[in-house]
N, C-alpha and C. Protein backbone atom coordinates (compact mmCIF):
# COMPACT_ATOMS: atom_id res chain seq x y z
N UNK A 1 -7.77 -8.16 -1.57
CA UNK A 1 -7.60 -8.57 -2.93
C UNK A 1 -7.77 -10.07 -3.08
N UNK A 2 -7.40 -11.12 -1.72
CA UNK A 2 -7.78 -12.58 -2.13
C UNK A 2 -9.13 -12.63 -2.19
N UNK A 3 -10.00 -12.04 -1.64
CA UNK A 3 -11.58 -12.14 -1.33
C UNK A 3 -12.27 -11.83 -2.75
N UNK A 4 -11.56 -10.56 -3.03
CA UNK A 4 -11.83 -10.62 -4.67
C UNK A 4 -10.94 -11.56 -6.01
N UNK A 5 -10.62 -12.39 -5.86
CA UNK A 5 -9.83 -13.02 -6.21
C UNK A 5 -8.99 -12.44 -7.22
N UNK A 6 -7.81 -11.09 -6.78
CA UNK A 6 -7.22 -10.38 -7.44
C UNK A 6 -5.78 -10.96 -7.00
N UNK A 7 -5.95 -11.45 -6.19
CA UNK A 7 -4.27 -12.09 -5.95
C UNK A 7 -4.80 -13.26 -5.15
N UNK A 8 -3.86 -14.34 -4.70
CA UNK A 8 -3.62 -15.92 -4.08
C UNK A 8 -3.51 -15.72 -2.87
N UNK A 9 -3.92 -16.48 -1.66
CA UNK A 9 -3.53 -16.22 -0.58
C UNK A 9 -1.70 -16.36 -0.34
N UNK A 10 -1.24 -17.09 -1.12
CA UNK A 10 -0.06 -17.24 -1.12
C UNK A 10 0.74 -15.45 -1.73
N UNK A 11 0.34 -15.17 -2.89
CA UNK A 11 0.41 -14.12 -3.69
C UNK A 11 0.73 -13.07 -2.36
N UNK A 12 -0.32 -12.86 -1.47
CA UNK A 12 -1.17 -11.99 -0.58
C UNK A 12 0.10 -12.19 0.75
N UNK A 13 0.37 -13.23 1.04
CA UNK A 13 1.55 -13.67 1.69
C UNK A 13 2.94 -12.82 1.86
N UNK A 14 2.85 -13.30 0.77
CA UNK A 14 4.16 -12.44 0.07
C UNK A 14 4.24 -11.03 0.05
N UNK A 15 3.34 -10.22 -0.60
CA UNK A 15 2.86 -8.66 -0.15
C UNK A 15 2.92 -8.52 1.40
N UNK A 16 2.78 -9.07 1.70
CA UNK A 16 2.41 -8.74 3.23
C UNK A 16 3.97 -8.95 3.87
N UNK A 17 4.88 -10.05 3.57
CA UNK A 17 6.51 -9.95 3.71
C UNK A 17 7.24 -8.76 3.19
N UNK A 18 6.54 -8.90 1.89
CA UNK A 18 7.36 -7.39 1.32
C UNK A 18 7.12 -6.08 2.10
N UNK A 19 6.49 -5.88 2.58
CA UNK A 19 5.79 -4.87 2.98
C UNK A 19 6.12 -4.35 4.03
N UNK A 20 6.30 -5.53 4.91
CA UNK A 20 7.10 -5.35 6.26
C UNK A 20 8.54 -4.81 6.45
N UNK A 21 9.01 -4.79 5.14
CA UNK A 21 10.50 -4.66 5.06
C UNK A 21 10.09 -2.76 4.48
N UNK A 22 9.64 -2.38 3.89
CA UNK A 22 9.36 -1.07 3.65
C UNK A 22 9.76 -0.18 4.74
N UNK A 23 9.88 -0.15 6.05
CA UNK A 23 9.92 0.48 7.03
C UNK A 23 8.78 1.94 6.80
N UNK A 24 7.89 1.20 6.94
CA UNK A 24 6.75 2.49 6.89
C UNK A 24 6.97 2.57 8.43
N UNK A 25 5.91 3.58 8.89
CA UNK A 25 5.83 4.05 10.23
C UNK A 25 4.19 4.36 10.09
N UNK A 26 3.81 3.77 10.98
CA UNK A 26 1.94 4.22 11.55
C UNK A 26 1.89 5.33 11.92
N UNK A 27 1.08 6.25 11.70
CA UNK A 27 0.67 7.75 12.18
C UNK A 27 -1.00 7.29 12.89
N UNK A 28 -1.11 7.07 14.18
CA UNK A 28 -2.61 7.53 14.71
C UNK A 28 -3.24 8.35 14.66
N UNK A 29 -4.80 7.70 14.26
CA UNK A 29 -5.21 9.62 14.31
C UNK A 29 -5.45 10.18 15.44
N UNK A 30 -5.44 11.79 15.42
CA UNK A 30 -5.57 12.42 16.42
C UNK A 30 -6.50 13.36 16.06
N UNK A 31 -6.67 13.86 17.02
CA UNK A 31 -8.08 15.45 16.73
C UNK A 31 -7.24 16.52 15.79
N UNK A 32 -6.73 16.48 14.79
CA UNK A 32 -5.82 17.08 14.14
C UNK A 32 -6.58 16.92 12.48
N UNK A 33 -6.74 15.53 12.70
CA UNK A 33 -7.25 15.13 11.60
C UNK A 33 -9.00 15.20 11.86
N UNK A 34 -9.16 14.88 12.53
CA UNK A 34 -10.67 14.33 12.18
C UNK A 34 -11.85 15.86 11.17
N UNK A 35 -11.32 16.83 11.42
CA UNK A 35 -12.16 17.82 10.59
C UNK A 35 -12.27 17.83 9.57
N UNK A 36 -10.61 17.70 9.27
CA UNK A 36 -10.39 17.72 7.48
C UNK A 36 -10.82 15.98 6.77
N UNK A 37 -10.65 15.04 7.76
CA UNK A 37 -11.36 13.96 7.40
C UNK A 37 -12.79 13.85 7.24
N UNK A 38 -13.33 14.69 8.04
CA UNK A 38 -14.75 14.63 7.61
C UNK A 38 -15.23 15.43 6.41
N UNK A 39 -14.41 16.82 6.60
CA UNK A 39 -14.68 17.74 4.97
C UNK A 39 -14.31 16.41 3.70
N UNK A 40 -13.44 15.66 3.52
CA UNK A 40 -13.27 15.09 2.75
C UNK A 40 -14.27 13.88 2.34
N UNK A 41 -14.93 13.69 4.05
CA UNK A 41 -15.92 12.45 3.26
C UNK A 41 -16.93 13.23 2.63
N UNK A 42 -17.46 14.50 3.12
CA UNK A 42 -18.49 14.90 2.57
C UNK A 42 -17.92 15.95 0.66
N UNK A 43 -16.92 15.92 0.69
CA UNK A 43 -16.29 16.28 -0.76
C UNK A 43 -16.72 15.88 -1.74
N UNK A 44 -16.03 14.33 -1.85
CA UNK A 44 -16.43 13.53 -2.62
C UNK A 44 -17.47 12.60 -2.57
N UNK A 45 -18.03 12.85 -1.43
CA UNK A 45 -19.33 11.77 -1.35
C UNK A 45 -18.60 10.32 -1.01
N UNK A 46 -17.72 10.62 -0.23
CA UNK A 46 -17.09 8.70 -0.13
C UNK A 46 -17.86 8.36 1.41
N UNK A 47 -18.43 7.53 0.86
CA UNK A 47 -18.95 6.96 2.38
C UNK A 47 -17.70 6.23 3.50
N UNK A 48 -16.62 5.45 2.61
CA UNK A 48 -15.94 5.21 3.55
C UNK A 48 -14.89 6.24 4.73
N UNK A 49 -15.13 5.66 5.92
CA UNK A 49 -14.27 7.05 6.66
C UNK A 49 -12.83 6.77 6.92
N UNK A 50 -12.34 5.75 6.04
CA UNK A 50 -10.98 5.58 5.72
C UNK A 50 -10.84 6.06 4.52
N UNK A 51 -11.07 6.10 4.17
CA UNK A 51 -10.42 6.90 3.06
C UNK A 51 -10.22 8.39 3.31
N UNK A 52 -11.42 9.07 3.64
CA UNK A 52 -11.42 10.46 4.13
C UNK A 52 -10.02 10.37 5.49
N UNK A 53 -10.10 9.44 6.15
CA UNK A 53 -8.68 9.98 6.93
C UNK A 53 -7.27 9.44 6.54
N UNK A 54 -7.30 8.61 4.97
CA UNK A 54 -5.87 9.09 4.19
C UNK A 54 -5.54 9.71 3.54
N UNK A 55 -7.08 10.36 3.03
CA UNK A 55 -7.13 12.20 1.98
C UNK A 55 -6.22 12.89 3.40
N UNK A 56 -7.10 13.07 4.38
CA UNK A 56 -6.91 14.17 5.47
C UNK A 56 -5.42 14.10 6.11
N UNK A 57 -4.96 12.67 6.33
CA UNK A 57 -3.12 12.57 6.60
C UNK A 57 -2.62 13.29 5.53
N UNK A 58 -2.35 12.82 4.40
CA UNK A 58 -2.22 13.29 3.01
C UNK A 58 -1.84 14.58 3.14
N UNK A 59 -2.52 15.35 3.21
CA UNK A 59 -2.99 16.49 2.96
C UNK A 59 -2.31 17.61 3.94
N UNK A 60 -2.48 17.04 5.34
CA UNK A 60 -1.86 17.69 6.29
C UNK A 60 -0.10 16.88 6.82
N UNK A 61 0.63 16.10 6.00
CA UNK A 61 1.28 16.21 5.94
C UNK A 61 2.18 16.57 4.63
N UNK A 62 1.65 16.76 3.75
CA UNK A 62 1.53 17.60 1.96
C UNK A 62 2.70 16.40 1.65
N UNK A 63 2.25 15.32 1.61
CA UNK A 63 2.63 14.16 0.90
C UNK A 63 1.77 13.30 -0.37
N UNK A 64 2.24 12.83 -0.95
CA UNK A 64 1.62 11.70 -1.77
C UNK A 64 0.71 10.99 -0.84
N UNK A 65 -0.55 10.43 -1.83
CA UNK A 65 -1.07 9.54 -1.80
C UNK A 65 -1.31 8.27 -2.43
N UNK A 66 -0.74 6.84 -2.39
CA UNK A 66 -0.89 5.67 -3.58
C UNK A 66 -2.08 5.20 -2.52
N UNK A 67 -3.17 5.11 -3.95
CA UNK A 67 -3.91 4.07 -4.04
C UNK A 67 -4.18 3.20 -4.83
N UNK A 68 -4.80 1.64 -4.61
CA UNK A 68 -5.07 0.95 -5.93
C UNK A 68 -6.45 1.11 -6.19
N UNK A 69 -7.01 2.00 -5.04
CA UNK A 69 -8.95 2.43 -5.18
C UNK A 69 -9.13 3.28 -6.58
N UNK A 70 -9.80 2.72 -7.94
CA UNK A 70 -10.14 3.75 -9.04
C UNK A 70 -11.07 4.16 -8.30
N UNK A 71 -11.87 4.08 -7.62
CA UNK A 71 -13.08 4.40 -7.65
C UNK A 71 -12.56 5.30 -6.31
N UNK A 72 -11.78 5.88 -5.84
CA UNK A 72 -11.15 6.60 -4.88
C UNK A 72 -10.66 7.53 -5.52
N UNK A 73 -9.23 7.17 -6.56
CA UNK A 73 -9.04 8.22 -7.19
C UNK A 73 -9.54 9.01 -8.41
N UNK A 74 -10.93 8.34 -8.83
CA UNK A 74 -11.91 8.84 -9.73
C UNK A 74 -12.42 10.44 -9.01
N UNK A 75 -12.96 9.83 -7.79
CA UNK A 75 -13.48 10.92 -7.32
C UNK A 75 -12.77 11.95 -6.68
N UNK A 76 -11.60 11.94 -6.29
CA UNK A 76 -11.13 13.14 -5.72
C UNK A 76 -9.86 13.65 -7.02
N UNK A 77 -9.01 12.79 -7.81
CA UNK A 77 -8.49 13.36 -8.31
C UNK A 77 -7.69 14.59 -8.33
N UNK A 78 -6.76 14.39 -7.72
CA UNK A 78 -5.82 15.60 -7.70
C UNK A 78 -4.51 15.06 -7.65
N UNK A 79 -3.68 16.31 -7.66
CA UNK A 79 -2.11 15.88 -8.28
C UNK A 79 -1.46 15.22 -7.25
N UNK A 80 -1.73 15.32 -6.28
CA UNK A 80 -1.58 14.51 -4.53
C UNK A 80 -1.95 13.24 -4.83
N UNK A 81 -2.92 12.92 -5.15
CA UNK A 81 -3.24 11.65 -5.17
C UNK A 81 -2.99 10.67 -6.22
N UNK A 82 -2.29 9.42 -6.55
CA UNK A 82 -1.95 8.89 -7.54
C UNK A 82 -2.08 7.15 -7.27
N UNK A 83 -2.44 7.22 -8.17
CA UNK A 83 -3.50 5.62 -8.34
C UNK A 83 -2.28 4.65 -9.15
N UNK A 84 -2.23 3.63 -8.22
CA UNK A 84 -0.78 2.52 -8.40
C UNK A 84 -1.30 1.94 -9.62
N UNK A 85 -2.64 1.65 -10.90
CA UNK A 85 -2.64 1.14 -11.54
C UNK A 85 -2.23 2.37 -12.86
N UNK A 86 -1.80 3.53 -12.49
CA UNK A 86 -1.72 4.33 -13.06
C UNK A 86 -0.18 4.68 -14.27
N UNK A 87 -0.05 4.65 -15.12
CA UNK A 87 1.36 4.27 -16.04
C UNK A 87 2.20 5.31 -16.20
């Protein structure tokens, strides 16, 4: 988002402190995912193969998805998936 000048490197800073405090947890992928990651790139036509393997986590752990990608959640759209600029 600084590269697009959607936030400050300072701004960007800060997200990145906040963020750390979230206590997320990393999931690696494993051969678990990679099938349903690939059905998904070829779904929606997303060339990126990140995205297809946070449809495919998603999905196989039947959780939410936030993104700030419209152009992510344009194309797959479903009740799983929910777009952070969304009200």
């Amino acid at each position: 988002m600084v590269r697009f000048g959607e936030l400050t490197p300072t701004e960007a800073q800060r997200a990145l402190a906040l963020s750390q405090r979230l206590g997320l947890h990393l999931v690696p992928p494993d051969g678990a995912q990679v099938r349903p990651a690939f059905e998904w790139t070829v779904r929606p036509n997303r060339a990126a193969a990140y995205d297809s393997s946070y449809l495919a986590l998603a999905e196989i752990l039947r959780c939410q998805l936030w993104t700030a990608d419209r152009h992510l959640h344009d194309a797959v759209n479903l009740p799983w998936e929910c777009c952070a600029g969304d009200g």
